[in-house]
Protein backbone atom coordinates (compact mmCIF):
# COMPACT_ATOMS: atom_id res chain seq x y z
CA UNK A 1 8.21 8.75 15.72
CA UNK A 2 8.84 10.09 19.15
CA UNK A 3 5.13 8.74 21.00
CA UNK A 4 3.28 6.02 20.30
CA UNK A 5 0.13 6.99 17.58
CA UNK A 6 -3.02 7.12 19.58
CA UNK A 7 -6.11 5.07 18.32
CA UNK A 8 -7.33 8.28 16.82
CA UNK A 9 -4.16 8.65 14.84
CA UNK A 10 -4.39 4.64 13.74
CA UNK A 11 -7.88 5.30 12.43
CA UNK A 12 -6.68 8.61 11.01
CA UNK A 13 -3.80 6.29 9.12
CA UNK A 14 -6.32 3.50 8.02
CA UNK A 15 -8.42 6.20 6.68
CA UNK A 16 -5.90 8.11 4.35
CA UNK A 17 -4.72 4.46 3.35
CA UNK A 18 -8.15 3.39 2.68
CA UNK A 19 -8.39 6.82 0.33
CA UNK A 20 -4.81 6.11 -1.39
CA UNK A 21 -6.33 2.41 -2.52
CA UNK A 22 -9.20 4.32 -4.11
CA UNK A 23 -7.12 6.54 -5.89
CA UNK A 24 -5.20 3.53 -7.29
CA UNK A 25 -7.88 1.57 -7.96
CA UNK A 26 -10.15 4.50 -9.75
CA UNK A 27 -6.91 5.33 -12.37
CA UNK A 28 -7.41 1.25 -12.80
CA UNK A 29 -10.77 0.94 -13.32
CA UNK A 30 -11.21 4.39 -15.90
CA UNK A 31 -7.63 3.59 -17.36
CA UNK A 32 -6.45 7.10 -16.42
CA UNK A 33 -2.77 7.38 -16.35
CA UNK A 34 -1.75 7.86 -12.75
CA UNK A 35 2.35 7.39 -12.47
CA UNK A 36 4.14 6.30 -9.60
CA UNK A 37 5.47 9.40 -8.99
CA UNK A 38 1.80 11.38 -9.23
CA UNK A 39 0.71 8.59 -6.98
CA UNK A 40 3.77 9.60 -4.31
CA UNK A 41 3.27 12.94 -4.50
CA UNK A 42 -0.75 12.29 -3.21
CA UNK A 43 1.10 9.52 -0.52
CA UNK A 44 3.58 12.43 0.62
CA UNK A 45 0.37 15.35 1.26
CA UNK A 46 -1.87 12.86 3.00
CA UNK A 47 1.36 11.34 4.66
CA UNK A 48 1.62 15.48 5.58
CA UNK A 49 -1.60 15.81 7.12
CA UNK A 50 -0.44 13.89 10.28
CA UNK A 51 2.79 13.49 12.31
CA UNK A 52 2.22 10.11 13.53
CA UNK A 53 3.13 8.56 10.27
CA UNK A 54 5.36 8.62 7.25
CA UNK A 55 4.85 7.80 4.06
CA UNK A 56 6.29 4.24 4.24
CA UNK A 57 3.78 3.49 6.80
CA UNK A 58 0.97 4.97 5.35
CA UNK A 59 1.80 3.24 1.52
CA UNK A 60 2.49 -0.53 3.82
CA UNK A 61 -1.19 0.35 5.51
CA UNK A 62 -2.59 0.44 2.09
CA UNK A 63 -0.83 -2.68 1.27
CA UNK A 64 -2.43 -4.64 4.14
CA UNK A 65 -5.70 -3.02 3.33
CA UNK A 66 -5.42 -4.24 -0.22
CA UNK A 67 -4.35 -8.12 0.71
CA UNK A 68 -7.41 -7.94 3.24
CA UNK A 69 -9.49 -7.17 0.20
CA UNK A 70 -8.61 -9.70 -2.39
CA UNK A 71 -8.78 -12.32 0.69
CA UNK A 72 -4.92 -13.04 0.50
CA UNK A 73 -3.41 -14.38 3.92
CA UNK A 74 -2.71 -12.05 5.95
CA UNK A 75 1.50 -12.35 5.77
CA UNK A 76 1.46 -11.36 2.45
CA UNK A 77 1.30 -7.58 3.27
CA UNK A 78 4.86 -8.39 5.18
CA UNK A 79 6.19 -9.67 1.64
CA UNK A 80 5.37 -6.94 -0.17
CA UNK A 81 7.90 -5.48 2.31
CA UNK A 82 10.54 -7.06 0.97
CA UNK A 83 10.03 -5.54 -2.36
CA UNK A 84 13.20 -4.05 -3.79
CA UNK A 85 15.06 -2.99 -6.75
CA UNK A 86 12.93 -1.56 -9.53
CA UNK A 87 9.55 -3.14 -8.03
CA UNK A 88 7.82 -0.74 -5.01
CA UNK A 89 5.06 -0.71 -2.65
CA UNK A 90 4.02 2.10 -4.58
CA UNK A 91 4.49 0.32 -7.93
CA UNK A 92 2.67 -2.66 -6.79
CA UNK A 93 -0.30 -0.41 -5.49
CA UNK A 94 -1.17 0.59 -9.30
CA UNK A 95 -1.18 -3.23 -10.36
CA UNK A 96 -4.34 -4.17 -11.33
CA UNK A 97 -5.87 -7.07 -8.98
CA UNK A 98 -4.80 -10.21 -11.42
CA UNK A 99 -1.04 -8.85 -10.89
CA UNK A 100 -1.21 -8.27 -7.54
CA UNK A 101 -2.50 -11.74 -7.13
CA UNK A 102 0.13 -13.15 -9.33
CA UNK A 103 2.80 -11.40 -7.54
CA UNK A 104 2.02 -12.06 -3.89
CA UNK A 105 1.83 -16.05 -5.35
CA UNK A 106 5.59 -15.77 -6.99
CA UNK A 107 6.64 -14.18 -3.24
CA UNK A 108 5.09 -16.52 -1.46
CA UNK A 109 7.06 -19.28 -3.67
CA UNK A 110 10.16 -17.91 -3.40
CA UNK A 111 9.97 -16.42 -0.34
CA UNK A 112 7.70 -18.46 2.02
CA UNK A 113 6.13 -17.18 5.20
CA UNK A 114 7.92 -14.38 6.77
């Protein structure tokens, strides 16, 4: 990113992470089947609509809008972060709210704060 995103372009971000968790979450709630790679292919065209932002950041802005929601602490978004191997942002996006939980707990565990 060669500028720093204005405040319109932040908002722009939150919004199109705000839309990505209610994509998620609506495959959750009517059991759809939504796949990880469906799901990055809708993260890659809304990641598209702007240049401020790639798809990491807008997936990690979804993250922190999902902690915020289930009332986690607010370092938890960072380890999600540190997700790797088979486990993804992306993955951990189409976990239903009981998982997420759980997960976030086993981090913190392991990993402490960040």
């Amino acid at each position: 990113m060669a500028t720093r995103p204005t405040r319109l372009q932040q908002q722009a971000c939150d919004k199109r992470a705000q839309a990505l968790l209610l994509i998620a979450e609506a495959a959750r709630l009517d059991g759809g089947t939504l796949e990880k790679e469906d799901l990055g292919a809708i993260v890659n065209r809304l990641a598209g609509m702007s240049p401020a932002f790639s798809p990491e950041d807008l997936v990690f802005r979804a993250i922190e809008q999902r902690v915020r929601v289930l009332g986690l602490p607010g370092h938890t978004a960072e380890l999600f972060a540190l997700l790797d191997g088979e486990m993804t942002l992306l993955d951990a996006l189409l976990m239903t709210d009981d998982e997420f939980k759980s997960l976030a707990e086993r981090m913190e565990q392991e990993l402490g704060d960040v």
